[in-house]
C-alpha atoms as a PDB file:
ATOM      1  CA  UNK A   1      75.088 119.820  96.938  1.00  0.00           C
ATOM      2  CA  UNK A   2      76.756 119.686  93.289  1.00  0.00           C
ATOM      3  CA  UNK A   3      78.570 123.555  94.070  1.00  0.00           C
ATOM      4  CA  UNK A   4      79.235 122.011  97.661  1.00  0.00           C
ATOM      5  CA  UNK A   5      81.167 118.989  95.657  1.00  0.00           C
ATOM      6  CA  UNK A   6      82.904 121.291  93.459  1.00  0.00           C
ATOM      7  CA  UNK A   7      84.297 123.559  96.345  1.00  0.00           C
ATOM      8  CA  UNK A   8      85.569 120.458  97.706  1.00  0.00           C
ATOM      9  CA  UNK A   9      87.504 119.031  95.098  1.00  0.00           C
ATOM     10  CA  UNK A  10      88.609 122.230  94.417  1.00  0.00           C
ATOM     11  CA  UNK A  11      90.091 122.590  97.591  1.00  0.00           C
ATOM     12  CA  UNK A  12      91.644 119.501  97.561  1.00  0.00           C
ATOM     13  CA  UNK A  13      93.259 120.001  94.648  1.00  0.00           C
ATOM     14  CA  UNK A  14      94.560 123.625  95.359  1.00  0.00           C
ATOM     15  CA  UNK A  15      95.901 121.654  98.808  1.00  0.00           C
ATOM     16  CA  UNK A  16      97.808 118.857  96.485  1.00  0.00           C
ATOM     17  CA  UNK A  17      99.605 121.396  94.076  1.00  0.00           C
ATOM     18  CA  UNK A  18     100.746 123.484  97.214  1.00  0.00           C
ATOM     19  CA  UNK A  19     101.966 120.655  98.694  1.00  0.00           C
ATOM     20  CA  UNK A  20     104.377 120.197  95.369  1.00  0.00           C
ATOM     21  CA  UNK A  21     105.481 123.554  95.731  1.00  0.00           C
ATOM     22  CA  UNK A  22     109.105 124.992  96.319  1.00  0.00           C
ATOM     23  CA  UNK A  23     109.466 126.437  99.375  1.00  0.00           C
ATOM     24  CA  UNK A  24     109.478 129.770  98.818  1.00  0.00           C
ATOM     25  CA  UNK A  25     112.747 132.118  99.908  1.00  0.00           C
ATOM     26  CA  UNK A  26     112.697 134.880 103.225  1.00  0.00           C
ATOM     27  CA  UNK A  27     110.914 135.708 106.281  1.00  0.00           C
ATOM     28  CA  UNK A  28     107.962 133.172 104.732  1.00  0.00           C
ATOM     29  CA  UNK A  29     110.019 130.590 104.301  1.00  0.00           C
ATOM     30  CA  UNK A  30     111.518 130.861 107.647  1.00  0.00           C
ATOM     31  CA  UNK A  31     107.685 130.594 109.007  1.00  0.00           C
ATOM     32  CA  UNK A  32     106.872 127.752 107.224  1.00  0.00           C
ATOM     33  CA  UNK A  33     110.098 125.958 108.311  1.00  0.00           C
ATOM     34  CA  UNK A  34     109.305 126.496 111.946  1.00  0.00           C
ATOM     35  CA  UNK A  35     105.555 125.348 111.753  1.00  0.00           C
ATOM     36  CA  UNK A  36     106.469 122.577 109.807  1.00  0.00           C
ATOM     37  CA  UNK A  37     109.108 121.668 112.449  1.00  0.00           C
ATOM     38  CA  UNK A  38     107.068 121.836 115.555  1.00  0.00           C
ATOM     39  CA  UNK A  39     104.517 119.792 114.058  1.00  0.00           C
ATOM     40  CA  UNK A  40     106.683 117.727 112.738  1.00  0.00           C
ATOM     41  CA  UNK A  41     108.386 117.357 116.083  1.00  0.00           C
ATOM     42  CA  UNK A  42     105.231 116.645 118.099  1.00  0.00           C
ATOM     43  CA  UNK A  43     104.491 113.657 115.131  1.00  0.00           C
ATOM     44  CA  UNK A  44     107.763 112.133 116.749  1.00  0.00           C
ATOM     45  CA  UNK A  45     107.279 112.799 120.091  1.00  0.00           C
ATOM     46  CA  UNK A  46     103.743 111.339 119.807  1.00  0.00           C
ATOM     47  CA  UNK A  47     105.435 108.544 118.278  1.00  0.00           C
ATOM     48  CA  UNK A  48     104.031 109.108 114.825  1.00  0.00           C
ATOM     49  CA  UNK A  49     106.500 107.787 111.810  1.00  0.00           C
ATOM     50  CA  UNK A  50     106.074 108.323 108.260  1.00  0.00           C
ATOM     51  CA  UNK A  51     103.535 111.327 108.457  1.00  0.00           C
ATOM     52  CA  UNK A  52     104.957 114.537 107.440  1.00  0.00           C
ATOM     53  CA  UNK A  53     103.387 117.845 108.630  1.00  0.00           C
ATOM     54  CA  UNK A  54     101.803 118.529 105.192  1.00  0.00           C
ATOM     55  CA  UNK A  55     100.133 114.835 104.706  1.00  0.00           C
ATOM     56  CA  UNK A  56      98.542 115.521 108.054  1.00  0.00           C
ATOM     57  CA  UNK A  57      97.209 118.815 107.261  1.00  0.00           C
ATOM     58  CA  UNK A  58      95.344 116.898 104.648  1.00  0.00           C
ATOM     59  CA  UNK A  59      94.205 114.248 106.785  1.00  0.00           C
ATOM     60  CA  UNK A  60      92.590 117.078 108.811  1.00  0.00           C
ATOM     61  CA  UNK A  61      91.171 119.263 105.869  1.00  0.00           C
ATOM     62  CA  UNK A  62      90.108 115.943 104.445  1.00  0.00           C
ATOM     63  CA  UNK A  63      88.251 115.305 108.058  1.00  0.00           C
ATOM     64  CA  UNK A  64      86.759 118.050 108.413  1.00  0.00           C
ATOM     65  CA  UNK A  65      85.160 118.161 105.379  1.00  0.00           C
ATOM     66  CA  UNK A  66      84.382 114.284 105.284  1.00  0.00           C
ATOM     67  CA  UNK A  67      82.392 115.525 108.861  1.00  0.00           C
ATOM     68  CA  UNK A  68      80.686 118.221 107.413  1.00  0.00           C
ATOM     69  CA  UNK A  69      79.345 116.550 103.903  1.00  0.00           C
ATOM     70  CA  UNK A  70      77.466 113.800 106.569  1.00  0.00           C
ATOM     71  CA  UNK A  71      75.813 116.641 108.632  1.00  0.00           C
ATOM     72  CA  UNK A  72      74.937 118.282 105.435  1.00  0.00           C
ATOM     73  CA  UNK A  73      73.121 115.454 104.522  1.00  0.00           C
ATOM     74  CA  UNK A  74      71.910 114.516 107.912  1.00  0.00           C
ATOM     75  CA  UNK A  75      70.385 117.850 108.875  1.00  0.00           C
ATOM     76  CA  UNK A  76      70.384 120.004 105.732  1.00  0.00           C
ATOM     77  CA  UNK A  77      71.930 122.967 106.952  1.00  0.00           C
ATOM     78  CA  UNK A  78      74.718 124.993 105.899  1.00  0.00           C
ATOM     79  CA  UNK A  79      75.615 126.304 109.304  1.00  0.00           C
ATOM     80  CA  UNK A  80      75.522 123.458 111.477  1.00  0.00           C
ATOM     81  CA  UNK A  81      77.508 121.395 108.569  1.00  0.00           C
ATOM     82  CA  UNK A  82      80.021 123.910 108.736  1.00  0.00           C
ATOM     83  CA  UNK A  83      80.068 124.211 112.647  1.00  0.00           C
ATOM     84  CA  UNK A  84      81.239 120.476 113.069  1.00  0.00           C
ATOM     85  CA  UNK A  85      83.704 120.560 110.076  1.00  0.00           C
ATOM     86  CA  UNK A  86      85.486 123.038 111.857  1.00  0.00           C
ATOM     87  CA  UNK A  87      85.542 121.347 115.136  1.00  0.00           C
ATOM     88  CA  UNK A  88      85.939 117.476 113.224  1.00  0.00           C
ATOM     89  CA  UNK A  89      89.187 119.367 111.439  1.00  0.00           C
ATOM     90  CA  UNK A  90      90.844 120.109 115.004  1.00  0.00           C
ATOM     91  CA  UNK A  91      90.098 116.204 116.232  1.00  0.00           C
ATOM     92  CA  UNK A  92      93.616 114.650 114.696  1.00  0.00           C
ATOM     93  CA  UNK A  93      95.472 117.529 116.305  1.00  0.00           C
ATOM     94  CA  UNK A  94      93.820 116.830 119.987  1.00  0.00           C
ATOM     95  CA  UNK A  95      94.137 113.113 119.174  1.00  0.00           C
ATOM     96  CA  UNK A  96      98.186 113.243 118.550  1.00  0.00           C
ATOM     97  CA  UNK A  97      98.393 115.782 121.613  1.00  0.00           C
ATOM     98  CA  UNK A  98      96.742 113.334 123.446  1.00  0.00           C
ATOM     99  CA  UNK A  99      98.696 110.412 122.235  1.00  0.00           C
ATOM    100  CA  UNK A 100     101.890 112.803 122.693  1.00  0.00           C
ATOM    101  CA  UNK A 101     101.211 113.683 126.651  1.00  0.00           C
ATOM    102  CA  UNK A 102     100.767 109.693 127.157  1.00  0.00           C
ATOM    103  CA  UNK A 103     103.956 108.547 125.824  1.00  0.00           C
ATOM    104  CA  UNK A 104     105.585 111.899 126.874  1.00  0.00           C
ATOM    105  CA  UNK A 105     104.182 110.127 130.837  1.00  0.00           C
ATOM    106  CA  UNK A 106     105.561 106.443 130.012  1.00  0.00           C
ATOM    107  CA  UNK A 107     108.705 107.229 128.550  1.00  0.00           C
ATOM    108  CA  UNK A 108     109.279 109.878 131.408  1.00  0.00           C
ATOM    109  CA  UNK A 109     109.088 106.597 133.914  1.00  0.00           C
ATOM    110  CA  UNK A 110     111.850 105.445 131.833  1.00  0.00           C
ATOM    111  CA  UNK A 111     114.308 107.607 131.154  1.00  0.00           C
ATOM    112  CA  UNK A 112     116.450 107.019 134.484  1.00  0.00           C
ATOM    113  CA  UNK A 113     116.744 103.262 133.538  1.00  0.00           C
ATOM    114  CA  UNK A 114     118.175 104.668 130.007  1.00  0.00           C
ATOM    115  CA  UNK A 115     120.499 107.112 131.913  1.00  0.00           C
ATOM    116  CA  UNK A 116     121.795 104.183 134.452  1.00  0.00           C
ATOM    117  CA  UNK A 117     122.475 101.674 131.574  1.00  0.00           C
ATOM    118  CA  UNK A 118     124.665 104.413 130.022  1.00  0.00           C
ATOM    119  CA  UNK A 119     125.924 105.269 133.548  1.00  0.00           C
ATOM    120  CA  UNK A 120     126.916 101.330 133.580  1.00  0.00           C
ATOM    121  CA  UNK A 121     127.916 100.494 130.258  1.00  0.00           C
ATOM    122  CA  UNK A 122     130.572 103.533 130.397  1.00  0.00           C
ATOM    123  CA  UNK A 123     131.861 102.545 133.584  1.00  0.00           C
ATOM    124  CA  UNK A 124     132.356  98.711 131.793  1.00  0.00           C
ATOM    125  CA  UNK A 125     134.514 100.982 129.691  1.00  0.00           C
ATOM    126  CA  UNK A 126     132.242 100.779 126.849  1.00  0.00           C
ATOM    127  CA  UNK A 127     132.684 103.501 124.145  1.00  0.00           C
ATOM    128  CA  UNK A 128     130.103 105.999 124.084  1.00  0.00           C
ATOM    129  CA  UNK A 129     128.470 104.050 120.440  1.00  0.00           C
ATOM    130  CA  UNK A 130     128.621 100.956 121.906  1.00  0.00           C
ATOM    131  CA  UNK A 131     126.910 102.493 125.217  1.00  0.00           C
ATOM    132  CA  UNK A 132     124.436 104.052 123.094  1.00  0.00           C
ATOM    133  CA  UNK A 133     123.373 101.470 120.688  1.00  0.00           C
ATOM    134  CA  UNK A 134     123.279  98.692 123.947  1.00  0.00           C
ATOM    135  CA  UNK A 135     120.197 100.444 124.648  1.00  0.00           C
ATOM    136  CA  UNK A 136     118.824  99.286 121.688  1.00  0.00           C
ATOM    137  CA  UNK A 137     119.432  95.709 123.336  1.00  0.00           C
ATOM    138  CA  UNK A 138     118.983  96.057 127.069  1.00  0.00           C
ATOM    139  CA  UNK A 139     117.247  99.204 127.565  1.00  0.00           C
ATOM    140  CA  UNK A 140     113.396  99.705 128.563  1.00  0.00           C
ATOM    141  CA  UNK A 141     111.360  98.166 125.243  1.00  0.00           C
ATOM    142  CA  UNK A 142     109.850 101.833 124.554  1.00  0.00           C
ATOM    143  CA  UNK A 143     113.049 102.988 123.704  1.00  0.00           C
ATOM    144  CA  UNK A 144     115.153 100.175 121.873  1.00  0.00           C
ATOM    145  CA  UNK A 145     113.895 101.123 118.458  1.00  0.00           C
ATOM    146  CA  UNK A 146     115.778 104.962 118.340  1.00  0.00           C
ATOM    147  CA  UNK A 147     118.931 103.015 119.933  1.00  0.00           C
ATOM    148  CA  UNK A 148     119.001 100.112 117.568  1.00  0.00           C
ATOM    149  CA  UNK A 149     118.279 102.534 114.876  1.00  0.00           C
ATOM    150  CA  UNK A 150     120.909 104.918 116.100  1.00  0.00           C
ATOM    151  CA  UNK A 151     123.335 101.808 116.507  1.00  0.00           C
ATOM    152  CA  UNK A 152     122.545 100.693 112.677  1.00  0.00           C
ATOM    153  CA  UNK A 153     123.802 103.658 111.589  1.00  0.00           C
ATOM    154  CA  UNK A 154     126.711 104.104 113.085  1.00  0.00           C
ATOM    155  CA  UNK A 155     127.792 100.954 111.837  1.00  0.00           C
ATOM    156  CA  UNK A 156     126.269 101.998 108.295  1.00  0.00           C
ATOM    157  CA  UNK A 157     127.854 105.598 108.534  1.00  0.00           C
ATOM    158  CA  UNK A 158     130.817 105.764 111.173  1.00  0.00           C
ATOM    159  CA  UNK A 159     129.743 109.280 112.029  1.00  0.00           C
ATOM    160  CA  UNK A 160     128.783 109.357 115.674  1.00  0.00           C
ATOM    161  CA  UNK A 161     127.701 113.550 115.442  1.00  0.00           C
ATOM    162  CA  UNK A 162     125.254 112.614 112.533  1.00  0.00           C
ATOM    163  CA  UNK A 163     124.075 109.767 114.449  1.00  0.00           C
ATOM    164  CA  UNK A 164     123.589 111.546 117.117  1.00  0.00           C
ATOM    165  CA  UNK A 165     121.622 114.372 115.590  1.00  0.00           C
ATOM    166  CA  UNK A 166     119.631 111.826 113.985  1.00  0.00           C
ATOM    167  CA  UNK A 167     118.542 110.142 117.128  1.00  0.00           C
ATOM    168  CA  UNK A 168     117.696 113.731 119.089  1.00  0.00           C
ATOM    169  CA  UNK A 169     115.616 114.489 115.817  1.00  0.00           C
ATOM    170  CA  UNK A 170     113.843 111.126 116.385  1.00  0.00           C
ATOM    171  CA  UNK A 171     112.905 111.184 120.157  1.00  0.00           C
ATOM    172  CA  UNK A 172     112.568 114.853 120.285  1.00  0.00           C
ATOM    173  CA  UNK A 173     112.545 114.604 124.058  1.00  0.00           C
ATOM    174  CA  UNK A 174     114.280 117.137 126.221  1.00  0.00           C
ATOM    175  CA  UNK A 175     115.549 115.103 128.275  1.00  0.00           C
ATOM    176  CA  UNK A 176     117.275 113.483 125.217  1.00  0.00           C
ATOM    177  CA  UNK A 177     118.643 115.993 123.960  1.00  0.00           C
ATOM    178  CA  UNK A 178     120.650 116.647 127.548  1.00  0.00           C
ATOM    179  CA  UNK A 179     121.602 112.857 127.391  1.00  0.00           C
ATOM    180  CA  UNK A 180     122.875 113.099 124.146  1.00  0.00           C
ATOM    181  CA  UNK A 181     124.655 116.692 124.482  1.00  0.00           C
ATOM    182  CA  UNK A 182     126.562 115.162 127.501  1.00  0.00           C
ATOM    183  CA  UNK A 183     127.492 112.168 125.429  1.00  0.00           C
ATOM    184  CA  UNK A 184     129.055 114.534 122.555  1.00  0.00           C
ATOM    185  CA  UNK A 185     130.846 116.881 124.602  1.00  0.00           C
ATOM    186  CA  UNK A 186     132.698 114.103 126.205  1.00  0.00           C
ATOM    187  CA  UNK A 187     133.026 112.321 122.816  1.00  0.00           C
ATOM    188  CA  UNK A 188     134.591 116.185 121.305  1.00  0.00           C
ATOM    189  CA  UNK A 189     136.732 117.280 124.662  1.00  0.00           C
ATOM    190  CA  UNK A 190     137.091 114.048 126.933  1.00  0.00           C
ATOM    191  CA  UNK A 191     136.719 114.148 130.886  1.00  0.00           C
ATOM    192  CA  UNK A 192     136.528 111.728 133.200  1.00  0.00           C
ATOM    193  CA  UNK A 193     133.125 113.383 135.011  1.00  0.00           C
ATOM    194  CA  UNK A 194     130.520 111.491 132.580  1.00  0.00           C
ATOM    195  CA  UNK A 195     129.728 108.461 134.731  1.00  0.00           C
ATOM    196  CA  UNK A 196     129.183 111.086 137.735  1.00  0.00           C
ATOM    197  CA  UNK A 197     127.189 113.636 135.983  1.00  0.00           C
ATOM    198  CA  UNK A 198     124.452 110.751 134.324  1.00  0.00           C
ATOM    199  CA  UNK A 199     124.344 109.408 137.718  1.00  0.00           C
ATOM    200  CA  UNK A 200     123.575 112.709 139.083  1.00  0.00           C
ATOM    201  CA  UNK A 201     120.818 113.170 136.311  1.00  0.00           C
ATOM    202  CA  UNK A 202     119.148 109.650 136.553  1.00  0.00           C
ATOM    203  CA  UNK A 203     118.433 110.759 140.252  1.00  0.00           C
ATOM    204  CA  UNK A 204     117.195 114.244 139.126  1.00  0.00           C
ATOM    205  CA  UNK A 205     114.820 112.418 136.279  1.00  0.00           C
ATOM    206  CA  UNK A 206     113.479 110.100 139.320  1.00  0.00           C
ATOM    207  CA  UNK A 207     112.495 112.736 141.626  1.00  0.00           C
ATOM    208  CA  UNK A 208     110.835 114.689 138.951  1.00  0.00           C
ATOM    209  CA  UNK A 209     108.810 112.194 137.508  1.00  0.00           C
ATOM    210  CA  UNK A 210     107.770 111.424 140.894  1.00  0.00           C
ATOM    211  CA  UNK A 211     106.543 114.824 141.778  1.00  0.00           C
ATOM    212  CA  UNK A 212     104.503 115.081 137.959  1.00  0.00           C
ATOM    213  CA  UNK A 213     103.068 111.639 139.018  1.00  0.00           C
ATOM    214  CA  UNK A 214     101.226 113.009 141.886  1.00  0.00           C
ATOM    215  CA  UNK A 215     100.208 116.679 140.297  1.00  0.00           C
ATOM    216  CA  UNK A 216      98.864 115.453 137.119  1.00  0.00           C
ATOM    217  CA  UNK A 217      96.477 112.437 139.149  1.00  0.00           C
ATOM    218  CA  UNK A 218      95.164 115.345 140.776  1.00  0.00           C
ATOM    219  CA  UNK A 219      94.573 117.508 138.021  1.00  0.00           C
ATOM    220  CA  UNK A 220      93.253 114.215 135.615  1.00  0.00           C
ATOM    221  CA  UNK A 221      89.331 114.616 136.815  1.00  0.00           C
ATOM    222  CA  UNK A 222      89.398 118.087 136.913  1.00  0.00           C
ATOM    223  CA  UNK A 223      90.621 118.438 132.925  1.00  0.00           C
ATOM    224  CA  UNK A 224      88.500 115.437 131.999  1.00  0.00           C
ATOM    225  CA  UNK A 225      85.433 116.955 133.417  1.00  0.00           C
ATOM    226  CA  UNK A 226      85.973 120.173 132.036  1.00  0.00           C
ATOM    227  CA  UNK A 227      86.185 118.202 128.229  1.00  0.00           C
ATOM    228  CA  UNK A 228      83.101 116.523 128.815  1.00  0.00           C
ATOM    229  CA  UNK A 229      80.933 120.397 129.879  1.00  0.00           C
ATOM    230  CA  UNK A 230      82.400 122.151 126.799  1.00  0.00           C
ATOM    231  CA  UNK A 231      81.685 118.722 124.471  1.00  0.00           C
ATOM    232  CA  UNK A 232      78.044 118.147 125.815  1.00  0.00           C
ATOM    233  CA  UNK A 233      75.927 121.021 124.207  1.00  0.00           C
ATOM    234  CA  UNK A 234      77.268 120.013 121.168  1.00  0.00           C
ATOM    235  CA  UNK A 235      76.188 116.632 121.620  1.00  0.00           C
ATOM    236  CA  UNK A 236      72.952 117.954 122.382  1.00  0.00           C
ATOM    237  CA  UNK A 237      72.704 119.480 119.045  1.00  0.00           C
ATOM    238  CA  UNK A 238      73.436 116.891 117.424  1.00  0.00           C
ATOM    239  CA  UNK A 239      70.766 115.200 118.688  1.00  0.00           C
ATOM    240  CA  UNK A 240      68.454 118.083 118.436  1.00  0.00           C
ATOM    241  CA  UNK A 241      69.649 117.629 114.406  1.00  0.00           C
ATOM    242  CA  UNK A 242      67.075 114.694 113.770  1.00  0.00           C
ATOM    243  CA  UNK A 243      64.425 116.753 113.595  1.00  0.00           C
ATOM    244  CA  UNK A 244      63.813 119.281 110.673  1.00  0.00           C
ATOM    245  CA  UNK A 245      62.031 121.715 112.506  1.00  0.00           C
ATOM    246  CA  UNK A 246      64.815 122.165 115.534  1.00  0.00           C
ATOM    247  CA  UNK A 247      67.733 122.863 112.523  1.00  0.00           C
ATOM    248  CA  UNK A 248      65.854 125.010 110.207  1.00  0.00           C
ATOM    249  CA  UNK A 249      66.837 127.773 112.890  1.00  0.00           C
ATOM    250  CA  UNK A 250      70.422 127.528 112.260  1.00  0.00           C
ATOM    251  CA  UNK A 251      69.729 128.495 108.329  1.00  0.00           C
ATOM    252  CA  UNK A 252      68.751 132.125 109.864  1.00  0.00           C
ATOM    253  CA  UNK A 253      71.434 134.827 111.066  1.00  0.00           C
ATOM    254  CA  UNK A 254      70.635 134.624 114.002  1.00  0.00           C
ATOM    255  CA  UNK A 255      71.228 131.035 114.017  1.00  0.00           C
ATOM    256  CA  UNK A 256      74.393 131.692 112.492  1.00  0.00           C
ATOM    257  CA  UNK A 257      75.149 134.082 115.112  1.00  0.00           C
ATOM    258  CA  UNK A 258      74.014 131.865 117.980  1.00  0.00           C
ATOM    259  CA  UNK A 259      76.769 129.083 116.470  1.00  0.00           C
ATOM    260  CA  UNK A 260      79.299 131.301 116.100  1.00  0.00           C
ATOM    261  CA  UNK A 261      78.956 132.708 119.199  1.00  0.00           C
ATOM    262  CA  UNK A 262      78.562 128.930 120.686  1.00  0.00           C
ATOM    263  CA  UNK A 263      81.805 127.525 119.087  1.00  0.00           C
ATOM    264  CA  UNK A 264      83.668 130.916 119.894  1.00  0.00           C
ATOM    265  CA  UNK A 265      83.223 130.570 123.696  1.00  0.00           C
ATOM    266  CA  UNK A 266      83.678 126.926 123.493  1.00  0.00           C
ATOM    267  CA  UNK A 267      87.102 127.485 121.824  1.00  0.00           C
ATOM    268  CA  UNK A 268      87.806 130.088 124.214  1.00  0.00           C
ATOM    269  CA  UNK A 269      86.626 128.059 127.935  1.00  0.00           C
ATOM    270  CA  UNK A 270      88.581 125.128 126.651  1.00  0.00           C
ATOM    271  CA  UNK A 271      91.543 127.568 125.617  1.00  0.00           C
ATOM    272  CA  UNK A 272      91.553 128.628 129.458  1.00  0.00           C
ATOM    273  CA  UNK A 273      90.732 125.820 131.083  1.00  0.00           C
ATOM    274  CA  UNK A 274      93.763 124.459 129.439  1.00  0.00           C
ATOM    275  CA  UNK A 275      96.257 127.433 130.578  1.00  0.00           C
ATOM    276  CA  UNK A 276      95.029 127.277 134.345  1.00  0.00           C
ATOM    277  CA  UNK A 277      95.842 123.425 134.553  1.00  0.00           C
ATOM    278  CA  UNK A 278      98.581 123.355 132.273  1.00  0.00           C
ATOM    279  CA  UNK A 279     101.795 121.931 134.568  1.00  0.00           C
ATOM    280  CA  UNK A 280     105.251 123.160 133.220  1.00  0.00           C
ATOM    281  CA  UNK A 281     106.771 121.547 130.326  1.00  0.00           C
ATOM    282  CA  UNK A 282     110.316 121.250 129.674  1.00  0.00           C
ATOM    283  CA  UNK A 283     111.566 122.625 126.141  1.00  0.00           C
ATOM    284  CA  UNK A 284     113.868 121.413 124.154  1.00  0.00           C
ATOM    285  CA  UNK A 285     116.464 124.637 124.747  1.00  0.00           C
ATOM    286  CA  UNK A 286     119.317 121.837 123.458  1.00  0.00           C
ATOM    287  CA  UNK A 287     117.330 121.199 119.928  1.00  0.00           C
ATOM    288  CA  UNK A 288     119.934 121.867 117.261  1.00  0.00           C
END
């Protein structure tokens, strides 16, 4: 338990100096930049503030081995511990991706409402801020903290394109980002096609949130019952855990080889089962 301990801390501590680092120049660098973007972009779209993509690497390390130090002492094996750390250090990940497709759904219901308010408010010959930030005031309640935000700092800043770019890196939505592209090209090179092209799109956003709607309540039981098949012979170990004789198998290699093997074709039906009911997602082919 004491060398256990001291791996820990160790870890932990190698985990808080890299944190402190300088990024480092090149191709790594690069890599680094993207991961830390897309996670930092599904944080936002999850509706996460205030967590950046290293702070929640910790939380999960920090998980994970939190998990594994109470099977340790709950069932005295090495293998079993480690099994569950591994699998406890994924959980924040599923939980935001979770939390992500949900508000990813409600705002989804919203967006035409945001799209007709602009529609409206430029046709009241509104400029495009003023448009923008009435959101913040009239628009669906989901959505009025990014546009009272975004309308703060215009009046804090006077830069609409900054503004802008700040409130596409805050909703990280796709369908954002073509909102707010339309909304700077007029802004840049004028035209008097706006109110008819965000009228055109608030119908578009209708009839495809309509048609997700339907496939995703018939897809909902299938996904959830696949969850609960992969998740219940792990449960079943874990009650199998209480008694001494049942985990003293797992300290063998063949025990080790029977988890590994376990977790690996876990990982890989869930991995699957995930492709095949996976609907189309729109990407973000506007993010700047």
């Amino acid at each position: 338990m004491g060398i256990l301990l001291g791996l820990v801390l160790g870890l932990g501590l190698f985990l808080i100096v890299m944190s402190g680092r300088p990024r480092a120049r090149g191709a790594a660098a690069r890599a680094e930049a993207g991961w830390a973007r897309d996670l930092r972009e599904t944080l936002a779209q999850a509706g996460i503030r205030g967590v950046s993509p290293q702070q929640f690497l910790l939380i999960s390390v920090a998980l994970g081995l939190v998990v594994g130090l109470v099977i340790l002492a709950f069932s005295g094996t090495f293998s079993l511990a480690g099994a569950f750390a591994v699998f406890a250090s994924f959980m924040p990940r599923q939980l935001v991706l979770r939390r992500r497709r949900s508000r990813m759904h409600d705002l989804r219901e919203v967006w035409p409402d945001v799209v007709d308010n602009l529609a409206s408010a430029v046709r009241a010959g509104l400029s495009l801020p003023e448009a923008l930030a009435a959101v913040g005031v009239r628009g669906p309640v989901p959505l009025r903290p990014a546009f009272t935000r975004f309308g703060e700092d215009y009046r804090a800043t006077g830069s609409f394109t900054t503004c802008l770019d700040r409130l596409a890196d805050e909703l990280a939505d796709p369908v954002a980002d073509r909102i707010i592209e339309s909304l700077r090209m007029a802004r840049e090179v004028g035209g008097t096609d706006l109110g008819r092209l965000l009228r055109t799109l608030s119908t578009f956003l209708r009839e495809d949130a309509r048609t997700r709607a339907e496939l995703e309540t018939r897809q909902t039981w299938t996904v959830n019952a696949a969850r609960l098949a992969m998740a219940a012979p792990w449960i079943v170990l874990l009650l199998l855990a209480s008694r001494g004789e049942n985990v003293r198998a797992y300290d063998s290699p063949t025990g080790v080889a029977v988890l590994a093997g376990g977790a690996g074709v876990s990982v890989l039906a869930y991995l699957l089962m995930k492709r095949i009911g996976r609907l189309p997602e729109e990407e973000r082919v506007l993010r700047r």
